[in-house]
C-alpha atoms as a PDB file:
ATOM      1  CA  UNK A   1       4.022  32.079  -5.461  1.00  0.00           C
ATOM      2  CA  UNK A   2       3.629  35.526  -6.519  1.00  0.00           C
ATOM      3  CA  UNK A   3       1.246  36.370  -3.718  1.00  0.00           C
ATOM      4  CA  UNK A   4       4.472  34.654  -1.452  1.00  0.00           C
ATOM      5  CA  UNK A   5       6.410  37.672  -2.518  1.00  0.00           C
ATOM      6  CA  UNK A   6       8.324  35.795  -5.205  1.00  0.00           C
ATOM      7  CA  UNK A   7       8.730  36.870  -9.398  1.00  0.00           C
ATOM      8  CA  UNK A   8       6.712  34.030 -10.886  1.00  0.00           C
ATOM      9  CA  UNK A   9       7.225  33.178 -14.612  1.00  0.00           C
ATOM     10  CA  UNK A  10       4.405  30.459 -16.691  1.00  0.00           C
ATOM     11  CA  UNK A  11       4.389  29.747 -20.041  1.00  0.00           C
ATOM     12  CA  UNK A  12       3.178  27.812 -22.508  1.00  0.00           C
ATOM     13  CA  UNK A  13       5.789  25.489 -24.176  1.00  0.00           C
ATOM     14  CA  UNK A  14       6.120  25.357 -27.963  1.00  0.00           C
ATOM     15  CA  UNK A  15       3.211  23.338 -29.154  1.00  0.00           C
ATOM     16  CA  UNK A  16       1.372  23.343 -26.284  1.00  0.00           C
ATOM     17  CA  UNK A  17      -1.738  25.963 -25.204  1.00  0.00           C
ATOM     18  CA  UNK A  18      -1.687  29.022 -27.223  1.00  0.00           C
ATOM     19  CA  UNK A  19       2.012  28.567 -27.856  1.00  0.00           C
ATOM     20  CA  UNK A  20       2.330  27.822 -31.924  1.00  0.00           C
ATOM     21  CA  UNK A  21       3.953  24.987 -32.545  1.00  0.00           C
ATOM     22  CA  UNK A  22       7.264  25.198 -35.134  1.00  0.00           C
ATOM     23  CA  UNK A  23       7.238  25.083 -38.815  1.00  0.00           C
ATOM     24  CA  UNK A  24       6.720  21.629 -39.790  1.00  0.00           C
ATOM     25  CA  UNK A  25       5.519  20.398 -36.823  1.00  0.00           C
ATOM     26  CA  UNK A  26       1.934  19.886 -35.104  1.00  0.00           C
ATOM     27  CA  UNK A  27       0.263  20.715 -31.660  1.00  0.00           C
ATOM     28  CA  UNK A  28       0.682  19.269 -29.030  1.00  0.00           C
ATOM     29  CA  UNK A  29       3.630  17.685 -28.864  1.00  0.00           C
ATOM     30  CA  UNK A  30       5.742  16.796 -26.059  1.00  0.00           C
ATOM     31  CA  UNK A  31       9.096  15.984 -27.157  1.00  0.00           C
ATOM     32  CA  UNK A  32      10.773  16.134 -23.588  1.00  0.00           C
ATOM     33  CA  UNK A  33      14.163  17.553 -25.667  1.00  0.00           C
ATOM     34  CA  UNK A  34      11.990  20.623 -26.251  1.00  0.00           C
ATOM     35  CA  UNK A  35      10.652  21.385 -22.970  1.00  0.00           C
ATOM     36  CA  UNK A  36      14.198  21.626 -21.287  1.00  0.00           C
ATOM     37  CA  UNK A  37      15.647  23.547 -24.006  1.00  0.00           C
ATOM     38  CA  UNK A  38      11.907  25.832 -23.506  1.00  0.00           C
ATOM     39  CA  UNK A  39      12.803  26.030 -19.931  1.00  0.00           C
ATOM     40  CA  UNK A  40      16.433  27.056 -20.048  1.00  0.00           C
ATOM     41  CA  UNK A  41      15.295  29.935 -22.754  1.00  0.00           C
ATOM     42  CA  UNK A  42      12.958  30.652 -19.649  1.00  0.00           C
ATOM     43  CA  UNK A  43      15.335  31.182 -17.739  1.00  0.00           C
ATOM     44  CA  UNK A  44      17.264  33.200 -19.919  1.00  0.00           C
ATOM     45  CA  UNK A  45      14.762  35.302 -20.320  1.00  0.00           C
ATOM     46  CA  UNK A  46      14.392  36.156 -15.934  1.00  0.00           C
ATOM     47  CA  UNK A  47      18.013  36.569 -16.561  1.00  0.00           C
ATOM     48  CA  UNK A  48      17.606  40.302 -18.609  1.00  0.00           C
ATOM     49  CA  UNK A  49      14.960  41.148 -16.193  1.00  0.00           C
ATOM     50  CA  UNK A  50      16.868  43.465 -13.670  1.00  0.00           C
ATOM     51  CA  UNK A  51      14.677  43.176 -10.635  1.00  0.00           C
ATOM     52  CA  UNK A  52      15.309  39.531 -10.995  1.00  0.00           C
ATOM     53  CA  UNK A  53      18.429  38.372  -8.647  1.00  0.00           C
ATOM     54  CA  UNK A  54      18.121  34.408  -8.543  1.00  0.00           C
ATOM     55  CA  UNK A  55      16.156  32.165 -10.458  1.00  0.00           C
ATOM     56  CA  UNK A  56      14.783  29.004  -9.095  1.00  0.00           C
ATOM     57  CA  UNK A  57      12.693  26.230 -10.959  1.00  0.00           C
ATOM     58  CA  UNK A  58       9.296  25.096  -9.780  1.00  0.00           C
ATOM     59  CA  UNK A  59       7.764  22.130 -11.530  1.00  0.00           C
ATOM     60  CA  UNK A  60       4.186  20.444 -10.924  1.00  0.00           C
ATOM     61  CA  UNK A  61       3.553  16.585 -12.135  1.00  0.00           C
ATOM     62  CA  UNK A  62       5.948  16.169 -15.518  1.00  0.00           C
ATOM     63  CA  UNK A  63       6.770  19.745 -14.585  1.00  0.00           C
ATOM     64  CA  UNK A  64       8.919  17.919 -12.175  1.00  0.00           C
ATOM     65  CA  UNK A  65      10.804  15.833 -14.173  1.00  0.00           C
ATOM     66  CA  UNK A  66      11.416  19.072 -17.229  1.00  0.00           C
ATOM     67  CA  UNK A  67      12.733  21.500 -14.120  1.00  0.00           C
ATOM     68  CA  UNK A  68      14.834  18.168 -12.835  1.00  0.00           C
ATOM     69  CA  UNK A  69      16.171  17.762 -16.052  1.00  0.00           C
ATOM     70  CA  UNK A  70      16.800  21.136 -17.237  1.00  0.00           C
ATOM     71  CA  UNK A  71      18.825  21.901 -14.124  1.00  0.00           C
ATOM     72  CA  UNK A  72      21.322  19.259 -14.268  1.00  0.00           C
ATOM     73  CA  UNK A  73      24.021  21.511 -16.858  1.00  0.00           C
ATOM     74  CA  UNK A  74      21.612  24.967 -15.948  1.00  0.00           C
ATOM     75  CA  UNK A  75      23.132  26.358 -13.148  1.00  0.00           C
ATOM     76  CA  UNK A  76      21.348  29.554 -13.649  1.00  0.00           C
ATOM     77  CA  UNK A  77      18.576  27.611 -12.226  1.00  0.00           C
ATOM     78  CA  UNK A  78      19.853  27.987  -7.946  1.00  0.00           C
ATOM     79  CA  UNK A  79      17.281  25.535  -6.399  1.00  0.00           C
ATOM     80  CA  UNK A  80      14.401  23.303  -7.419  1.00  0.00           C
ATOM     81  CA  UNK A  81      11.050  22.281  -5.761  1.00  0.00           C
ATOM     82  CA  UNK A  82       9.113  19.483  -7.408  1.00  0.00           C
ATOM     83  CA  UNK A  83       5.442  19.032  -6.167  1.00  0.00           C
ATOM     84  CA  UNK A  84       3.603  16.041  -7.212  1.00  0.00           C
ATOM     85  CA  UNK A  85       6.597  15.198  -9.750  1.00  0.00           C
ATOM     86  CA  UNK A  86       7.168  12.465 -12.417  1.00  0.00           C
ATOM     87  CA  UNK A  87      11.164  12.447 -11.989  1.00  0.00           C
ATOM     88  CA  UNK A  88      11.660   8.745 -11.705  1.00  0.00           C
ATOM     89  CA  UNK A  89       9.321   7.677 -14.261  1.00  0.00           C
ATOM     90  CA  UNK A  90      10.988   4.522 -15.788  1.00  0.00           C
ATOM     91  CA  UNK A  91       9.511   2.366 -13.291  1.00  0.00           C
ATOM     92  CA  UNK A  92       6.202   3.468 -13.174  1.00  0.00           C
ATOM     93  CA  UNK A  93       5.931   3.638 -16.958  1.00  0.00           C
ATOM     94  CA  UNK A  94       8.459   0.463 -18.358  1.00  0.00           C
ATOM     95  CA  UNK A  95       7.056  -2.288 -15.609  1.00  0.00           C
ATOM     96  CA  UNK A  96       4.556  -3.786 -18.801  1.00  0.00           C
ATOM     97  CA  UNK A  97       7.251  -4.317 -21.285  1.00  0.00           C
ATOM     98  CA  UNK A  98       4.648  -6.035 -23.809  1.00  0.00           C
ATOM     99  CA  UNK A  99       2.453  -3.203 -23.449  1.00  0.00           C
ATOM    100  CA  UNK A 100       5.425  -0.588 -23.522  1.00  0.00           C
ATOM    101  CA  UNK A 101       6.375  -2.144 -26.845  1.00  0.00           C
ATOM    102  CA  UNK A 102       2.307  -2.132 -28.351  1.00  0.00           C
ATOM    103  CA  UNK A 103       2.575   1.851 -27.353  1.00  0.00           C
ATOM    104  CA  UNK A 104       6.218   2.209 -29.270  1.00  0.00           C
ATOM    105  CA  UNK A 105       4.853   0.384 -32.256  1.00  0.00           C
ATOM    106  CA  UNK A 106       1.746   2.477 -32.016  1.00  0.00           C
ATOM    107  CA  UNK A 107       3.991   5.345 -31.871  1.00  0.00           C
ATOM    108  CA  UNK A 108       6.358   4.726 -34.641  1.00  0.00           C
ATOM    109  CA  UNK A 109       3.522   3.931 -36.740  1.00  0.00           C
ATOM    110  CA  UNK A 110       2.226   7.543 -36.300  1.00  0.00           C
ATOM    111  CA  UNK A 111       5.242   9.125 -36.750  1.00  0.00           C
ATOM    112  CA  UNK A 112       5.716   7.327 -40.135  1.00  0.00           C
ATOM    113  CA  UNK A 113       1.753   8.451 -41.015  1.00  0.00           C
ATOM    114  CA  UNK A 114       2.891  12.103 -40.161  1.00  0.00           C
ATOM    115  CA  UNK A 115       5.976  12.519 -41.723  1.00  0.00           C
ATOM    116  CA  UNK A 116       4.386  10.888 -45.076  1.00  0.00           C
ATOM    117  CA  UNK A 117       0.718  13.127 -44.663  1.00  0.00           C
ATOM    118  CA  UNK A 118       2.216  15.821 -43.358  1.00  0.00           C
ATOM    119  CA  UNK A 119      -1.497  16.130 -41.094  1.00  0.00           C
ATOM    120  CA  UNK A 120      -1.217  15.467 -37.882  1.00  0.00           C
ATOM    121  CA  UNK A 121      -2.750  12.178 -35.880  1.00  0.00           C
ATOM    122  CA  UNK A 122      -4.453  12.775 -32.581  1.00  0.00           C
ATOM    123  CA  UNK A 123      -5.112   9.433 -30.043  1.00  0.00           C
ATOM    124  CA  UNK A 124      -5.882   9.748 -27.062  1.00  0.00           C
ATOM    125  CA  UNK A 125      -2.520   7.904 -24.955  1.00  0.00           C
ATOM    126  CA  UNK A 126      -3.987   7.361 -21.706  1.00  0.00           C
ATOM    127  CA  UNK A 127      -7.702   6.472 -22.690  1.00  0.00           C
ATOM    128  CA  UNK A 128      -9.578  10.231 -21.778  1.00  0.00           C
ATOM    129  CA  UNK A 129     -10.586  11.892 -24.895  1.00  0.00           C
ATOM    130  CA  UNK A 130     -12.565  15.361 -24.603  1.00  0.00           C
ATOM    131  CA  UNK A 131     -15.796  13.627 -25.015  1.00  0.00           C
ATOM    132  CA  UNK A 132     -16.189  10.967 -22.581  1.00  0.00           C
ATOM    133  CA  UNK A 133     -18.362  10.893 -19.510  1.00  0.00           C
ATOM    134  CA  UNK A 134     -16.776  10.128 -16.201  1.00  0.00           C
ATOM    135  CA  UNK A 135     -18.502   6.813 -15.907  1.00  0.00           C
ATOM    136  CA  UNK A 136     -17.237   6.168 -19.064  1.00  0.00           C
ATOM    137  CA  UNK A 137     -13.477   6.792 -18.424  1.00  0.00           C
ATOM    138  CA  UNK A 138     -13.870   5.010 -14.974  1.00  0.00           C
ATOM    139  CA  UNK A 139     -14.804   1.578 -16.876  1.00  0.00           C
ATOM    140  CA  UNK A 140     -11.987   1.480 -19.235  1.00  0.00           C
ATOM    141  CA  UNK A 141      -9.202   3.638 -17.453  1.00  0.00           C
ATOM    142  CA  UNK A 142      -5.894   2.267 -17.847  1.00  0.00           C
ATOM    143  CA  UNK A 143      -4.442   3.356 -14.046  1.00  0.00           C
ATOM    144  CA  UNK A 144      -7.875   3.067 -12.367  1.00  0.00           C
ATOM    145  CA  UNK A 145      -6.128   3.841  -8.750  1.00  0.00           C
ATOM    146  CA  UNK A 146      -5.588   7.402 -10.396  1.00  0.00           C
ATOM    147  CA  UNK A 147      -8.919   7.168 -12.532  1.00  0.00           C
ATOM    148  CA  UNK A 148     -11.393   8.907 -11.006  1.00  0.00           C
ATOM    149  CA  UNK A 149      -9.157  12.339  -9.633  1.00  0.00           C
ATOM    150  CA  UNK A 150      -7.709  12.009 -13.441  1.00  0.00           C
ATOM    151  CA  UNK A 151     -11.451  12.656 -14.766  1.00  0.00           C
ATOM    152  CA  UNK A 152     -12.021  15.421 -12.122  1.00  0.00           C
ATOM    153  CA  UNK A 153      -8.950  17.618 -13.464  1.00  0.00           C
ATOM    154  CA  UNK A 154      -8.845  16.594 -17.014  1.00  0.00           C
ATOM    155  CA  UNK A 155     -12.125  15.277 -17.813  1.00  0.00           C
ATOM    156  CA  UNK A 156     -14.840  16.541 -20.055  1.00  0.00           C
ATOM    157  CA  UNK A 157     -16.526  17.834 -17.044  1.00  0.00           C
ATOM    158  CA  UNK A 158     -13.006  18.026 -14.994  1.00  0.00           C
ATOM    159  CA  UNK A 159     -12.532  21.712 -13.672  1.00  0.00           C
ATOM    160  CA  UNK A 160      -9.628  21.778 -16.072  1.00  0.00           C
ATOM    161  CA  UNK A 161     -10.743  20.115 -18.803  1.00  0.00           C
ATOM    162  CA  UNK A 162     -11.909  20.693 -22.111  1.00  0.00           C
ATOM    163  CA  UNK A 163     -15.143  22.239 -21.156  1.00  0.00           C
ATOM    164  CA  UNK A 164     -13.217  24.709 -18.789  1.00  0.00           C
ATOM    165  CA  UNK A 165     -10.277  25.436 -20.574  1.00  0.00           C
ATOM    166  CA  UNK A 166     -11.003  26.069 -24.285  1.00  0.00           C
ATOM    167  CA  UNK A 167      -7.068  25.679 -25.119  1.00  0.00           C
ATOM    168  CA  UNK A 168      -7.077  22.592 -23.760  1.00  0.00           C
ATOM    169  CA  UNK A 169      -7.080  18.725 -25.006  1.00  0.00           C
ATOM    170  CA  UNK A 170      -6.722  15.274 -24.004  1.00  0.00           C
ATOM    171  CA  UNK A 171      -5.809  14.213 -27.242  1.00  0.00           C
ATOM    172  CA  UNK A 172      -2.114  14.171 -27.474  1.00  0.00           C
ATOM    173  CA  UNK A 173       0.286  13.816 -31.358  1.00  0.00           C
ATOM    174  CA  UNK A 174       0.850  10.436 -32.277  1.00  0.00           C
ATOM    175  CA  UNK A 175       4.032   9.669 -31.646  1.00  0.00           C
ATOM    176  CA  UNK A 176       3.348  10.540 -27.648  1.00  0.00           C
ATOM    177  CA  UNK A 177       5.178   7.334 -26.851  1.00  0.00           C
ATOM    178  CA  UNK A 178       8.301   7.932 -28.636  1.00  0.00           C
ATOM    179  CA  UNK A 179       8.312  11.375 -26.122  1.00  0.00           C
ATOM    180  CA  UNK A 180       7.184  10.476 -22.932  1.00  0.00           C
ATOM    181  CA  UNK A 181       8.772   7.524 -22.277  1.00  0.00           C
ATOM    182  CA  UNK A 182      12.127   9.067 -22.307  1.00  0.00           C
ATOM    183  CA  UNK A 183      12.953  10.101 -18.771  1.00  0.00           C
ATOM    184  CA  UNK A 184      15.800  12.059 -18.257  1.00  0.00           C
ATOM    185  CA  UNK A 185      15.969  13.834 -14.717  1.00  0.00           C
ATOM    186  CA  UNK A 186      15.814  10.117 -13.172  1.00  0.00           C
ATOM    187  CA  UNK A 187      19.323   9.223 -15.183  1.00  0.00           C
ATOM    188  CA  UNK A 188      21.373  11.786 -14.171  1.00  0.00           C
ATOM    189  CA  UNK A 189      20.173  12.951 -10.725  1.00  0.00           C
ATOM    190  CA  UNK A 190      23.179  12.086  -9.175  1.00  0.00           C
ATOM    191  CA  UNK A 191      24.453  14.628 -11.271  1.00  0.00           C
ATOM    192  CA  UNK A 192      22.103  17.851  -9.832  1.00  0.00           C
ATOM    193  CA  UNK A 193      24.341  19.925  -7.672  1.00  0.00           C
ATOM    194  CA  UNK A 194      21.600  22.452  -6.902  1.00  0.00           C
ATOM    195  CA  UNK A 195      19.869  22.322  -3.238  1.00  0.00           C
ATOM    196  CA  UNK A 196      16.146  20.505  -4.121  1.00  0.00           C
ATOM    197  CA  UNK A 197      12.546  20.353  -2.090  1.00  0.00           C
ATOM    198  CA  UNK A 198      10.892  16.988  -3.460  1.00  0.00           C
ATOM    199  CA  UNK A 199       7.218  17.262  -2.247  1.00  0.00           C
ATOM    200  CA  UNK A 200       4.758  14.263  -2.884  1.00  0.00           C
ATOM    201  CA  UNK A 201       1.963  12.505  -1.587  1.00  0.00           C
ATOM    202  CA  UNK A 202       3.034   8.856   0.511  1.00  0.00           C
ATOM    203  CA  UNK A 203      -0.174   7.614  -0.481  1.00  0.00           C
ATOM    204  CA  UNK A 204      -0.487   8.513  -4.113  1.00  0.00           C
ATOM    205  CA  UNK A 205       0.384   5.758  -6.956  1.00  0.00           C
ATOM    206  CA  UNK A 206       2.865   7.827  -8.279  1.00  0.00           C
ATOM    207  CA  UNK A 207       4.969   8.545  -4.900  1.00  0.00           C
ATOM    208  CA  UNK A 208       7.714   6.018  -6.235  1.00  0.00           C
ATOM    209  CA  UNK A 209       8.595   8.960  -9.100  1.00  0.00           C
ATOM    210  CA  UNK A 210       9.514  11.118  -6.484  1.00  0.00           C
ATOM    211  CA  UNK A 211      10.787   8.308  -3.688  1.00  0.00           C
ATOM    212  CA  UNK A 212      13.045   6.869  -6.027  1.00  0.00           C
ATOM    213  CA  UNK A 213      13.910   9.855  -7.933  1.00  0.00           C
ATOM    214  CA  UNK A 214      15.046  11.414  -4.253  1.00  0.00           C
ATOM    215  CA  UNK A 215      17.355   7.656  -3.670  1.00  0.00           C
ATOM    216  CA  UNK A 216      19.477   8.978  -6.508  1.00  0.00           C
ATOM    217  CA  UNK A 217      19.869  12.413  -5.300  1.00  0.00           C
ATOM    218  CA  UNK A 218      23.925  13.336  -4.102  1.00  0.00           C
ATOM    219  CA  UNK A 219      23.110  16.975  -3.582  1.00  0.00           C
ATOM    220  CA  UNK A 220      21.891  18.633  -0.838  1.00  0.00           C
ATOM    221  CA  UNK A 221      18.059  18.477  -0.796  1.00  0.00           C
ATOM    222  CA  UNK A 222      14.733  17.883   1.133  1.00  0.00           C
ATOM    223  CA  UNK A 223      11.514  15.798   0.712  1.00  0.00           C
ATOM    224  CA  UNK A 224       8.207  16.225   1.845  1.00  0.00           C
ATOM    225  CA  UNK A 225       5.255  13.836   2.420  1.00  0.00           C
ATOM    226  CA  UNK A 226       1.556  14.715   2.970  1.00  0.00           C
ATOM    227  CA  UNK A 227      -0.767  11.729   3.656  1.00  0.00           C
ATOM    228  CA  UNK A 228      -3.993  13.499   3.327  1.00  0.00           C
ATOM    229  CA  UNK A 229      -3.267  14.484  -0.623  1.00  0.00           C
ATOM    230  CA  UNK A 230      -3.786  12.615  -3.713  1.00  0.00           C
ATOM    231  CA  UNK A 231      -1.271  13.144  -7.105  1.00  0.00           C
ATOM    232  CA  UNK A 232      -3.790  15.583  -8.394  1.00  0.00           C
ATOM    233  CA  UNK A 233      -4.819  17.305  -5.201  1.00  0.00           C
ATOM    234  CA  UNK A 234      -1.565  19.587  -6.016  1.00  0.00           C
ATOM    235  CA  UNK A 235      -3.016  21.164  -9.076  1.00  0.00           C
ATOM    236  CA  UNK A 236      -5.550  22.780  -7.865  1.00  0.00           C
ATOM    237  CA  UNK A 237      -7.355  21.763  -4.779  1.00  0.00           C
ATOM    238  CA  UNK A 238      -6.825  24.750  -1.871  1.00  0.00           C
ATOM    239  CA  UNK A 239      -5.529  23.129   1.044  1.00  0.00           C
ATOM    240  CA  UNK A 240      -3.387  20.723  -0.720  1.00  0.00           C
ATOM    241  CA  UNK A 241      -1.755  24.055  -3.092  1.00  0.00           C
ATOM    242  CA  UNK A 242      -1.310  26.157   0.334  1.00  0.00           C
ATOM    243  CA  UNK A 243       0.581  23.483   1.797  1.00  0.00           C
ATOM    244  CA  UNK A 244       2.618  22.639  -1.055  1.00  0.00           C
ATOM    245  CA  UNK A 245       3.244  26.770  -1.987  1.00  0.00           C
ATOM    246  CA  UNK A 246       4.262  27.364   1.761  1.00  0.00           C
ATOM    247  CA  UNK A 247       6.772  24.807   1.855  1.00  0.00           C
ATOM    248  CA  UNK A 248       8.380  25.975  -1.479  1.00  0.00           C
ATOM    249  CA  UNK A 249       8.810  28.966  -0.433  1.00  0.00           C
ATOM    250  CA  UNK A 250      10.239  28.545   3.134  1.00  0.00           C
ATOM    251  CA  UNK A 251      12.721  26.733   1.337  1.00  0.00           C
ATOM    252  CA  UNK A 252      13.355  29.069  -1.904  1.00  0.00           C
ATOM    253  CA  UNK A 253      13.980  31.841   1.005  1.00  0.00           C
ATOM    254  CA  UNK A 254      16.283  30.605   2.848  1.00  0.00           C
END
């Protein structure tokens, strides 16, 4: 985006990365309360810079569902592009109730351990910890239509994963399920009044988070489809960021 002539802000949200996490608390956590209220300071913060004139939110995967959610009552934030996003996520994570309710008991369990320890408890919430080999995560994943591009980004031996990325871990806090599961862009979508680009893959498992996230919209906005890219293909992979980084910023110049 920067190279598209644009102001580009990333950071590291509280918790996450090489961002400490707050008294009290542990590493990575991510209470979705916390990464809206990280992205509107954000944005308050492109807001003193005086070469700045608008601001505009770009989120990748659950980046998608924070910028979707932090722009419903930010109106600093003028327009929104989400690439690969997780906005409607109740369907795609609530469809198991019994094994929705093992990962809240799981989770409540931790949280208990935590507050009484005061240490934290690392699991590992979708099955990839930083050790295992690819073949390894491919025979136990537990969304094995996304397993294998999963294990190419985040694995072990994934370009972005442990290995690669010393700052980075599969293992998530505990109490992962009491976060995650909350989806708040999806609820009030109907509610964003700022013009949106929704860009996905039509052939990815996840395309109903952005599909039905985009039924719900009232505002003005746009979607975007690409066959020939998988879910993950938007982190990283060349062709698939080009085409993705183009669009966004036709549409964040208009």
């Amino acid at each position: 985006m920067a190279a598209r002539g644009f102001i580009y802000l990333g950071f590291d949200y509280l918790g996450m990365g090489s961002s400490p996490a707050l008294p009290g608390e542990h590493k990575q956590s991510r209470y979705m309360f916390r990464l809206i209220e990280n992205t509107w300071d954000a944005v308050s913060y492109l807001g003193t810079l005086p070469f700045v004139d608008e601001i505009y939110g770009l989120g990748v995967c659950q980046g998608g569902s924070i910028i979707a959610s932090a722009a419903v009552t930010d109106h600093r934030i003028k327009k929104i592009a989400m690439v690969s996003g997780m906005m409607a996520a109740d369907a795609f994570q609530w469809t198991d109730r019994n094994m929705v309710n093992q990962q809240i008991a799981a989770s409540n369990a931790s949280k208990q351990k935590m507050y009484e320890t005061g240490e934290p408890d690392y699991v590992a919430p979708f099955g990839l910890n930083d050790e295992m080999s690819r073949e390894e995560f491919l025979d136990t994943a537990a969304y094995p239509a996304m397993a294998g591009e999963t294990y190419d980004y985040y694995g072990r031996d994934g370009v972005k994963g442990p290995k690669a990325v010393l700052t980075y871990t599969n293992m998530h806090i505990g109490d992962q399920g009491m976060q995650s599961l909350v989806s708040i862009g999806e609820a009030y979508a109907d509610k964003i009044v700022q013009p949106s680009l929704t860009i996905y893959s039509s052939t990815a498992f996840t395309a109903p988070c952005s599909t039905q996230f985009v039924e719900k919209l009232t505002n003005e906005h746009e979607d975007l489809a690409f066959d020939q890219f998988s879910h993950v293909d938007f982190y990283y992979k060349p062709e698939a960021v080009k085409a993705s980084a183009d669009a966004v910023a036709e549409f964040f110049g208009r």
